[in-house]
N, C-alpha and C. Protein backbone atom coordinates (compact mmCIF):
# COMPACT_ATOMS: atom_id res chain seq x y z
N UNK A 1 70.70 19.61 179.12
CA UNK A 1 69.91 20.38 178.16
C UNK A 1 69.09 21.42 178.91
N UNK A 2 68.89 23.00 178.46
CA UNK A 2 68.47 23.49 178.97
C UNK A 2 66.78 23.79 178.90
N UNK A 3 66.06 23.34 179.86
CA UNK A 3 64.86 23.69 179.74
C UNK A 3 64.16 25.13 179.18
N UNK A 4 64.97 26.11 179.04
CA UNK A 4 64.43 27.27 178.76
C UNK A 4 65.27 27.87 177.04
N UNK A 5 63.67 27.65 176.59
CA UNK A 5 64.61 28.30 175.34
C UNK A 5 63.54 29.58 174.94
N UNK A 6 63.69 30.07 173.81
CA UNK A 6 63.00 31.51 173.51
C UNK A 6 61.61 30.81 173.35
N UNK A 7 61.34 29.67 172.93
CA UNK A 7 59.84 29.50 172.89
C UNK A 7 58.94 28.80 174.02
N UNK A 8 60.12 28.63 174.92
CA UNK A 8 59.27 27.75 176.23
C UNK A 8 59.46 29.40 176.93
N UNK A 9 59.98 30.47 176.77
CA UNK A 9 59.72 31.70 177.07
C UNK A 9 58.33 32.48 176.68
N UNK A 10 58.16 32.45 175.28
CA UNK A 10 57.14 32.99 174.64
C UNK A 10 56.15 32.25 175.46
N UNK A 11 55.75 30.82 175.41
CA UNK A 11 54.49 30.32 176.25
C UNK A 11 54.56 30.67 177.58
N UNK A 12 55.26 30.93 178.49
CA UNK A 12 55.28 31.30 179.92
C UNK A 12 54.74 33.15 180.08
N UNK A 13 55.52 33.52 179.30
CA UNK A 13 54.27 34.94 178.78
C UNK A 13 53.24 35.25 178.71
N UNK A 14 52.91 34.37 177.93
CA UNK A 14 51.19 34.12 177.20
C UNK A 14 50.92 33.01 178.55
N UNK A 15 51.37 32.90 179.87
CA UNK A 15 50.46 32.83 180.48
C UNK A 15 49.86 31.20 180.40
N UNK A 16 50.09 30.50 179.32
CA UNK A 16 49.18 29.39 178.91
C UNK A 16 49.88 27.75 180.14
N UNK A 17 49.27 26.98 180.18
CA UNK A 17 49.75 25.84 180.99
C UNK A 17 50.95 24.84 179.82
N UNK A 18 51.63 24.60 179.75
CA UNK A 18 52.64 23.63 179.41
C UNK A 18 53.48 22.89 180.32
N UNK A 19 53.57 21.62 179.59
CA UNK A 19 55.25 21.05 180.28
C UNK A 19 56.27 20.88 179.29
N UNK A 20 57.32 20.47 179.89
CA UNK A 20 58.30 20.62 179.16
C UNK A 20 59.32 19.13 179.41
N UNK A 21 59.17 18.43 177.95
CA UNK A 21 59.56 17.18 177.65
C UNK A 21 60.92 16.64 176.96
N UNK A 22 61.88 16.43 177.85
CA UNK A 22 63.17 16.19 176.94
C UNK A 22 63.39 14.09 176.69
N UNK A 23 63.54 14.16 175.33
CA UNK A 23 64.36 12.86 174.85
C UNK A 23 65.52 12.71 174.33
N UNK A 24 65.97 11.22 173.70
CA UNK A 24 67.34 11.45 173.19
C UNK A 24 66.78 11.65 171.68
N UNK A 25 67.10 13.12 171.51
CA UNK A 25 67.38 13.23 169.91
C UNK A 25 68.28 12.57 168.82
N UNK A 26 67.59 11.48 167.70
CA UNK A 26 68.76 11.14 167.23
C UNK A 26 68.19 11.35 165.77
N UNK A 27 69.97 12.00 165.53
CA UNK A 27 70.14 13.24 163.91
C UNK A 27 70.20 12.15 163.07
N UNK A 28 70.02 10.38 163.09
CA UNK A 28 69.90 10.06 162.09
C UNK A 28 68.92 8.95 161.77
N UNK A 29 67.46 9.98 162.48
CA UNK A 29 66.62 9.42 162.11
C UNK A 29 65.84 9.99 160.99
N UNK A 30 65.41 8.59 160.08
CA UNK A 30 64.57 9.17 159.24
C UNK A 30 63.90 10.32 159.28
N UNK A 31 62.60 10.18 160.20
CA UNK A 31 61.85 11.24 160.55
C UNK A 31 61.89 11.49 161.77
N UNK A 32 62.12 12.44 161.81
CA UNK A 32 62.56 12.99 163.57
C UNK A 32 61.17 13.32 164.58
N UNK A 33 59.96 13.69 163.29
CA UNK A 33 59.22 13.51 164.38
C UNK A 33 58.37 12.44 164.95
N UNK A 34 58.76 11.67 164.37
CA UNK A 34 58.12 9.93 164.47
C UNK A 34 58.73 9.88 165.42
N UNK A 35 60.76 9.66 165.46
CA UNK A 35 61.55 9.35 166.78
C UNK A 35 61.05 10.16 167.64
N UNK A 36 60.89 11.56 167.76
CA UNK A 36 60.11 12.00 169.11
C UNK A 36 59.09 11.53 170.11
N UNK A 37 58.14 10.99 168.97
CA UNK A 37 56.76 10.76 169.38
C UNK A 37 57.43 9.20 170.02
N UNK A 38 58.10 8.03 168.85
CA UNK A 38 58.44 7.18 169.86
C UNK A 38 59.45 6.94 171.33
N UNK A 39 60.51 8.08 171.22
CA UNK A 39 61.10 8.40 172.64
C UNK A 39 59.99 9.02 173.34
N UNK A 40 58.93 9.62 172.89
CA UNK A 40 57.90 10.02 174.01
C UNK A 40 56.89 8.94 174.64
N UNK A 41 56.64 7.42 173.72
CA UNK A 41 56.08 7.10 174.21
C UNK A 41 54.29 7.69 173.95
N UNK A 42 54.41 8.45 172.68
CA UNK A 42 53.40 9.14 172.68
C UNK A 42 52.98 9.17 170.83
N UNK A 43 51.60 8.62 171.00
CA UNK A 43 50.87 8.67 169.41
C UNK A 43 51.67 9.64 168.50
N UNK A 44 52.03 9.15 167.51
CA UNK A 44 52.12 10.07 166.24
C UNK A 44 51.40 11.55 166.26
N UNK A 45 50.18 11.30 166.34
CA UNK A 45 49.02 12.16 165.59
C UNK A 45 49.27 12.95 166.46
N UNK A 46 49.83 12.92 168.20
CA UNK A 46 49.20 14.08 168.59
C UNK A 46 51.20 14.93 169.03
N UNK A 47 51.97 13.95 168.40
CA UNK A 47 53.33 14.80 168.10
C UNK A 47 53.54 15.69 167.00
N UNK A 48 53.10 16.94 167.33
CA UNK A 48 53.71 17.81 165.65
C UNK A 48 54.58 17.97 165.49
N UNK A 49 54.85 18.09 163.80
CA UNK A 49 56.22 18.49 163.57
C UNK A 49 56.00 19.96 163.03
N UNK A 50 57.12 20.58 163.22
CA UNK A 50 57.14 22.39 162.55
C UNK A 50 57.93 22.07 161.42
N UNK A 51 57.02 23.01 160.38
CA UNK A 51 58.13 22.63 158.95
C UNK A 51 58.10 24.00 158.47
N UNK A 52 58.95 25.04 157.31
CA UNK A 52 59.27 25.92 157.40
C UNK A 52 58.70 25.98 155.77
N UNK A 53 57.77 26.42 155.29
CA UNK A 53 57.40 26.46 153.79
C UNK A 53 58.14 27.98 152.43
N UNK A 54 57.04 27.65 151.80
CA UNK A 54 57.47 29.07 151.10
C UNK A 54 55.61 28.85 150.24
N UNK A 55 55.26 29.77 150.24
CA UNK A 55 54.16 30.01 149.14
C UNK A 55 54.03 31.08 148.49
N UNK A 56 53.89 31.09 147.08
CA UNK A 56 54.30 31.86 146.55
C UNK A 56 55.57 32.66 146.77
N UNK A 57 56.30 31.96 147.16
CA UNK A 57 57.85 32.95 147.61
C UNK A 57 58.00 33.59 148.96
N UNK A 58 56.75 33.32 149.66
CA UNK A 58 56.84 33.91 150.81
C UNK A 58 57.20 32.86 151.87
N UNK A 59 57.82 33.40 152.86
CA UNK A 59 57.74 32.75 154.38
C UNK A 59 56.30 32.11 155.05
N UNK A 60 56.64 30.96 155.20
CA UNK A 60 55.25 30.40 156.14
C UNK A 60 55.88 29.65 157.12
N UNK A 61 54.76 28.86 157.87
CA UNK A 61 55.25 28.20 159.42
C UNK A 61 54.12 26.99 158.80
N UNK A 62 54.42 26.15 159.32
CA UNK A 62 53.37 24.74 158.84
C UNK A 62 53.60 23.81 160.16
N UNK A 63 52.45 23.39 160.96
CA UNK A 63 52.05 22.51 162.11
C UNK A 63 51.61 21.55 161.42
N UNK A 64 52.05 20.40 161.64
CA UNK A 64 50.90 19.17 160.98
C UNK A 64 51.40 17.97 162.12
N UNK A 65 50.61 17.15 162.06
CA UNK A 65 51.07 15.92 163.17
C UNK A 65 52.47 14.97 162.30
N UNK A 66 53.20 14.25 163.22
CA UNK A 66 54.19 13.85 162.81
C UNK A 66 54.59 12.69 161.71
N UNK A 67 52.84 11.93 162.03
CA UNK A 67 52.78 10.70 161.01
C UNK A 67 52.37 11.12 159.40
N UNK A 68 51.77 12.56 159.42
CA UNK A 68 51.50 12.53 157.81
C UNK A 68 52.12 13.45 157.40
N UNK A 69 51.74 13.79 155.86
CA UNK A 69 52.66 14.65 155.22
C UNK A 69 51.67 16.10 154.74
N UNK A 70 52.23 17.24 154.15
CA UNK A 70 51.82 18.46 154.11
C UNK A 70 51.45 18.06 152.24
N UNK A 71 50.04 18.42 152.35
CA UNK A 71 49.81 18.59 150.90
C UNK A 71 50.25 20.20 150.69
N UNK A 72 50.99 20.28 149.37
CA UNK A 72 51.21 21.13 149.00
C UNK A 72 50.05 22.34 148.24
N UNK A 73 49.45 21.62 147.88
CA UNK A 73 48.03 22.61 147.23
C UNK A 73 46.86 22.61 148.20
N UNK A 74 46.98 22.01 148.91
CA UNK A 74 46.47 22.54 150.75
C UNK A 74 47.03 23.56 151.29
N UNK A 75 48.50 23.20 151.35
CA UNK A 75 49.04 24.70 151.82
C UNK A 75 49.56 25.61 151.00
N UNK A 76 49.19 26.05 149.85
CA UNK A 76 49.31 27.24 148.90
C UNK A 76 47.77 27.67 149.09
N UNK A 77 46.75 27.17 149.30
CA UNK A 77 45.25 27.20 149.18
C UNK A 77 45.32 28.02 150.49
N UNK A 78 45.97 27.20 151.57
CA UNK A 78 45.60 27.91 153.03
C UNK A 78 45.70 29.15 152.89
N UNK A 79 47.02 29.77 152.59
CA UNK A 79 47.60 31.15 152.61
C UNK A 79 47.34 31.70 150.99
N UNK A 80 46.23 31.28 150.34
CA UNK A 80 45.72 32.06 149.64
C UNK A 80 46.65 32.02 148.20
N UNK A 81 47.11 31.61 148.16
CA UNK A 81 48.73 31.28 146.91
C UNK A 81 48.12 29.74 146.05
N UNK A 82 49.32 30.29 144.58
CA UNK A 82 49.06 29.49 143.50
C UNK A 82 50.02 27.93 144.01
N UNK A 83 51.25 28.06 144.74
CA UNK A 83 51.93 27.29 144.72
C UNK A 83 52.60 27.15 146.27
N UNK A 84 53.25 26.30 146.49
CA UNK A 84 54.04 26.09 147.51
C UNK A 84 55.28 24.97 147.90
N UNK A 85 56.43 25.42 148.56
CA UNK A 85 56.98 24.23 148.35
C UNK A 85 58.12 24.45 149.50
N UNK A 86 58.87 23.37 149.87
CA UNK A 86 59.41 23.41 151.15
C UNK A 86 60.63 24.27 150.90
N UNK A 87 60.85 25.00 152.41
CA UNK A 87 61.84 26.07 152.60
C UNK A 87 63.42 25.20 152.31
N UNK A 88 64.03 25.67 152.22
CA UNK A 88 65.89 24.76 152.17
C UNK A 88 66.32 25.09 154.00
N UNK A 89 66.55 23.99 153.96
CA UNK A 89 67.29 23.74 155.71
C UNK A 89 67.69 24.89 156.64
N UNK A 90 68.74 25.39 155.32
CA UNK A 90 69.91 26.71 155.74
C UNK A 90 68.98 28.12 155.81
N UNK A 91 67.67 27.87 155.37
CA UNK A 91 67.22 29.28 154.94
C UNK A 91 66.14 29.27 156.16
N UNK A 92 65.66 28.03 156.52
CA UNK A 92 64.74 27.86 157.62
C UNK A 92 65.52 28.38 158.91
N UNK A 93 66.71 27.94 158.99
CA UNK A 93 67.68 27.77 160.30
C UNK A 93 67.76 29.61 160.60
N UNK A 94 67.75 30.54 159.23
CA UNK A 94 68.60 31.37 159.09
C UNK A 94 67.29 32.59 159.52
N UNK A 95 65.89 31.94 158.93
CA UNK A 95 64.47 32.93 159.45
C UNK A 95 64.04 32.68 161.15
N UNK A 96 64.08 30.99 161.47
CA UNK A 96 63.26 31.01 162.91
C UNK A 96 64.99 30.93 163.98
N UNK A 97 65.94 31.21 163.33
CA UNK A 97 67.04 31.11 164.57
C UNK A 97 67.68 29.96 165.29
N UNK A 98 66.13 28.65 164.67
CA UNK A 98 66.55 27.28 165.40
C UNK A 98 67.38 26.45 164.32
N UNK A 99 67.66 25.44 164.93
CA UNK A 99 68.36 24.46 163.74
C UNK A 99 67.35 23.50 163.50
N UNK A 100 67.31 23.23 162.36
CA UNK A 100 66.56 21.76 161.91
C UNK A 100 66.57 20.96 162.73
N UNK A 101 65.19 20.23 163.28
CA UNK A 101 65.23 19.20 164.31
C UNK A 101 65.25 20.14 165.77
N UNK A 102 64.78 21.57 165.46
CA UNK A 102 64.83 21.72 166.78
C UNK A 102 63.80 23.14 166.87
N UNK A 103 63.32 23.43 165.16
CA UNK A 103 62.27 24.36 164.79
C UNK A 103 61.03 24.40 165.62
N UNK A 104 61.10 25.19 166.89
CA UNK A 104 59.56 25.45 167.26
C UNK A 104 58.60 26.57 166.39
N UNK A 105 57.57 26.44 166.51
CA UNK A 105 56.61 27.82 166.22
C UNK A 105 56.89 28.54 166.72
N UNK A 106 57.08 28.57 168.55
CA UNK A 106 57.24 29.73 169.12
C UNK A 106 58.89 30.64 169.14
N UNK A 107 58.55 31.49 169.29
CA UNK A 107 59.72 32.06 169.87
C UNK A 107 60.44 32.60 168.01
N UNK A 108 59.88 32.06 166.91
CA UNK A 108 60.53 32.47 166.10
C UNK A 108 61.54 33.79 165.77
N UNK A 109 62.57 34.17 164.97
CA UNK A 109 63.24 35.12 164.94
C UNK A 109 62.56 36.34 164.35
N UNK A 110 61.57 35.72 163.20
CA UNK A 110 61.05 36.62 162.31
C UNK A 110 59.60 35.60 162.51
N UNK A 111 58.24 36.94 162.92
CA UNK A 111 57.26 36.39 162.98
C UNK A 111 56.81 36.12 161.00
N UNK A 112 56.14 34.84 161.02
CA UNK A 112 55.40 34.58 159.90
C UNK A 112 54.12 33.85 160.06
N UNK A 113 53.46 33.97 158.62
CA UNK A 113 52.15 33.61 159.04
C UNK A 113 51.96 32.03 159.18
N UNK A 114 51.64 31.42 159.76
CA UNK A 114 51.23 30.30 160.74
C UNK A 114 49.97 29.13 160.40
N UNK A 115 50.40 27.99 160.25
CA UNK A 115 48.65 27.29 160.00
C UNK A 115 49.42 25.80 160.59
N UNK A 116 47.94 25.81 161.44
CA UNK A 116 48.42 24.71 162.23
C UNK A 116 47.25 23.31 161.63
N UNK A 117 47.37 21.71 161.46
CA UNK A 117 46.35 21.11 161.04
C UNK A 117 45.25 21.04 161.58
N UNK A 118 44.08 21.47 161.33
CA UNK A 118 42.88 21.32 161.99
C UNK A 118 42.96 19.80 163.04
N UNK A 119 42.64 19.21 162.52
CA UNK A 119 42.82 17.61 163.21
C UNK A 119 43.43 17.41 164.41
N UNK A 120 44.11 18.78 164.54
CA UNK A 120 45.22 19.01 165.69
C UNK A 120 43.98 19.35 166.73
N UNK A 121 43.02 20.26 166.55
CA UNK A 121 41.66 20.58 167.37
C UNK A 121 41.35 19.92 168.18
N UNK A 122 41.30 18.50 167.54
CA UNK A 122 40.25 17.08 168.17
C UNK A 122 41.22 16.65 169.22
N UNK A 123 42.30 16.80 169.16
CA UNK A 123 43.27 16.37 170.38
C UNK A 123 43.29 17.14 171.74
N UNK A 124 43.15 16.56 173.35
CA UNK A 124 43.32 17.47 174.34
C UNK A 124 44.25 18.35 174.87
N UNK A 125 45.54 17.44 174.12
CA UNK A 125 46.77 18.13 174.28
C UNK A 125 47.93 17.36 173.22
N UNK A 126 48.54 18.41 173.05
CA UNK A 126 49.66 17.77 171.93
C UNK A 126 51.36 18.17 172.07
N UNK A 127 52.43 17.28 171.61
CA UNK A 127 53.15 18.22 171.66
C UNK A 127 54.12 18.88 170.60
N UNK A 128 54.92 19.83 170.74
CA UNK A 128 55.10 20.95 169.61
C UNK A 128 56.85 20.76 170.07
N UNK A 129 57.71 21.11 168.72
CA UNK A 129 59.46 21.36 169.30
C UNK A 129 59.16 22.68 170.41
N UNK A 130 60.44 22.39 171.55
CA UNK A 130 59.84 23.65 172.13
C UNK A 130 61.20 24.47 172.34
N UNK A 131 62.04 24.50 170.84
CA UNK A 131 62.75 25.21 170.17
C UNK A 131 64.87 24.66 170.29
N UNK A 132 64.56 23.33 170.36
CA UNK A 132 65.57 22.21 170.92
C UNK A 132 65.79 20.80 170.33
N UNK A 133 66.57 20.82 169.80
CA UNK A 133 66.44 19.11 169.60
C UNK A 133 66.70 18.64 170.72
N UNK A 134 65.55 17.42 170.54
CA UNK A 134 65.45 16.72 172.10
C UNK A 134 64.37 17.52 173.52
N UNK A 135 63.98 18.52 172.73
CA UNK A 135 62.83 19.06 173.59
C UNK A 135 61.56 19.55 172.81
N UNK A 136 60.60 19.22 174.06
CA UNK A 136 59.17 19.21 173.24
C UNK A 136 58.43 19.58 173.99
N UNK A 137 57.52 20.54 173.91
CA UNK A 137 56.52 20.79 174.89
C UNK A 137 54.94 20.74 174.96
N UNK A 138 54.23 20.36 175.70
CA UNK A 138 52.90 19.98 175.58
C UNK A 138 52.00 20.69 175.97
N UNK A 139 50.86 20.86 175.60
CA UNK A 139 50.01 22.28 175.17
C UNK A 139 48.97 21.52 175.28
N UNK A 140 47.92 22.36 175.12
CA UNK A 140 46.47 22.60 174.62
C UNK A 140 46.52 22.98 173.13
N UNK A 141 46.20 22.61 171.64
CA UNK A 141 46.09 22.63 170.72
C UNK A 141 45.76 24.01 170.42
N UNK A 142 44.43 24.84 171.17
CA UNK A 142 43.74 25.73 170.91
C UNK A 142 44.42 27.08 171.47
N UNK A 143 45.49 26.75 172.54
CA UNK A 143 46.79 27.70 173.08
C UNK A 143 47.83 27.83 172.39
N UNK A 144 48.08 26.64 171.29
CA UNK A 144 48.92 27.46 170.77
C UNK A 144 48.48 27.97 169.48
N UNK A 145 47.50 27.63 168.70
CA UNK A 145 46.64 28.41 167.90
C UNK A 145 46.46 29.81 168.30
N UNK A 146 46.26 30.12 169.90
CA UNK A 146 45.48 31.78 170.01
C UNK A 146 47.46 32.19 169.61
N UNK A 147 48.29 31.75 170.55
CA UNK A 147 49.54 32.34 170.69
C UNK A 147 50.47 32.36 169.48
N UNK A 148 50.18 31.97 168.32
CA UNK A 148 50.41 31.99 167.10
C UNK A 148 49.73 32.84 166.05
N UNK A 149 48.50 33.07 166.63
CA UNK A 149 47.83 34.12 165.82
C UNK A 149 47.71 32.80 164.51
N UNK A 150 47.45 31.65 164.58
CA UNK A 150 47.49 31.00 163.00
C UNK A 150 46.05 30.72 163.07
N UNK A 151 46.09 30.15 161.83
CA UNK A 151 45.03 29.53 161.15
C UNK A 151 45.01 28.20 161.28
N UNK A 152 43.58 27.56 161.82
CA UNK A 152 43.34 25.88 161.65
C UNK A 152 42.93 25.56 160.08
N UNK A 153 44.01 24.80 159.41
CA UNK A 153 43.11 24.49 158.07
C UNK A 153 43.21 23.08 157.95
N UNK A 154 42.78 22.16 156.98
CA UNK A 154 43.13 21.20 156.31
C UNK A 154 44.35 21.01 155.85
N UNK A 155 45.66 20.79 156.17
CA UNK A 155 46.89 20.82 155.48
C UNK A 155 47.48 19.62 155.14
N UNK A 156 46.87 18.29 155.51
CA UNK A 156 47.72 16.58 155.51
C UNK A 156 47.33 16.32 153.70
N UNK A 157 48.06 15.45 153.05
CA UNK A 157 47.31 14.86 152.03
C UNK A 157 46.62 13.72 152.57
């Protein structure tokens, strides 16, 4: 597997400190980012998962940790919208370039606007897809906030 993908590029740019974490990805797990966090050996809370939204019809990017779920009128509220609701697989794959299970923030194809879970703050370091199934990379919370240009909000139910 190759360590270098467009978003372990984008962070080496920006300069910021990361490593770079490969496991065995397996496509038939429930939640893939639970299996990450447990091939990592590493808390839920501080494994995010990237999920690909729509609010109000628009493109969004959604960070939340791997054990909870995205309130939906949290994230229509974040980005200022009446409604929100999850992107379709093929349409996610087709905006950030990655495949499902392998969606980083960084490096996306088409920049969109970004909100990562606050809660993510309180952590020293976390880690994020780092644009690979089976790879993950670990950050400073507040690095990849500046390098995203996103917003910290409330987004878990």
């Amino acid at each position: 597997m190759s360590k270098t993908t467009r978003a372990t590029q984008v962070l080496f740019k920006a300069g910021v400190g990361f490593t770079v974490h490969n496991y065995d990805y397996d496509p038939n797990a429930d939640r893939v980012g639970l299996q990450a966090a447990e091939a990592l050996r590493e808390e839920p809370h501080r494994v995010l998962k990237t999920l690909m939204a729509e609010v109000d019809g628009k493109p969004v990017c959604v960070v939340v940790p791997s054990d909870r779920e995205v309130s939906m009128k949290k994230l229509a509220s974040a980005f200022g919208g009446k409604s929100a609701n999850m992107m379709k697989p093929a349409d996610a794959e087709r905006l950030t370039g990655y495949h499902v299970g392998g969606i980083s923030p960084f490096g996306q194809r088409k920049l969109v606007p970004t909100a990562l879970e606050e809660a993510a703050l309180n952590e020293l370091l976390v880690y994020m897809n780092g644009g690979q199934r089976g790879l993950q990379v670990r950050l400073a919370p507040r690095d990849a906030l500046k390098i995203l240009n996103a917003r910290a909000v409330p987004l878990i139910a």
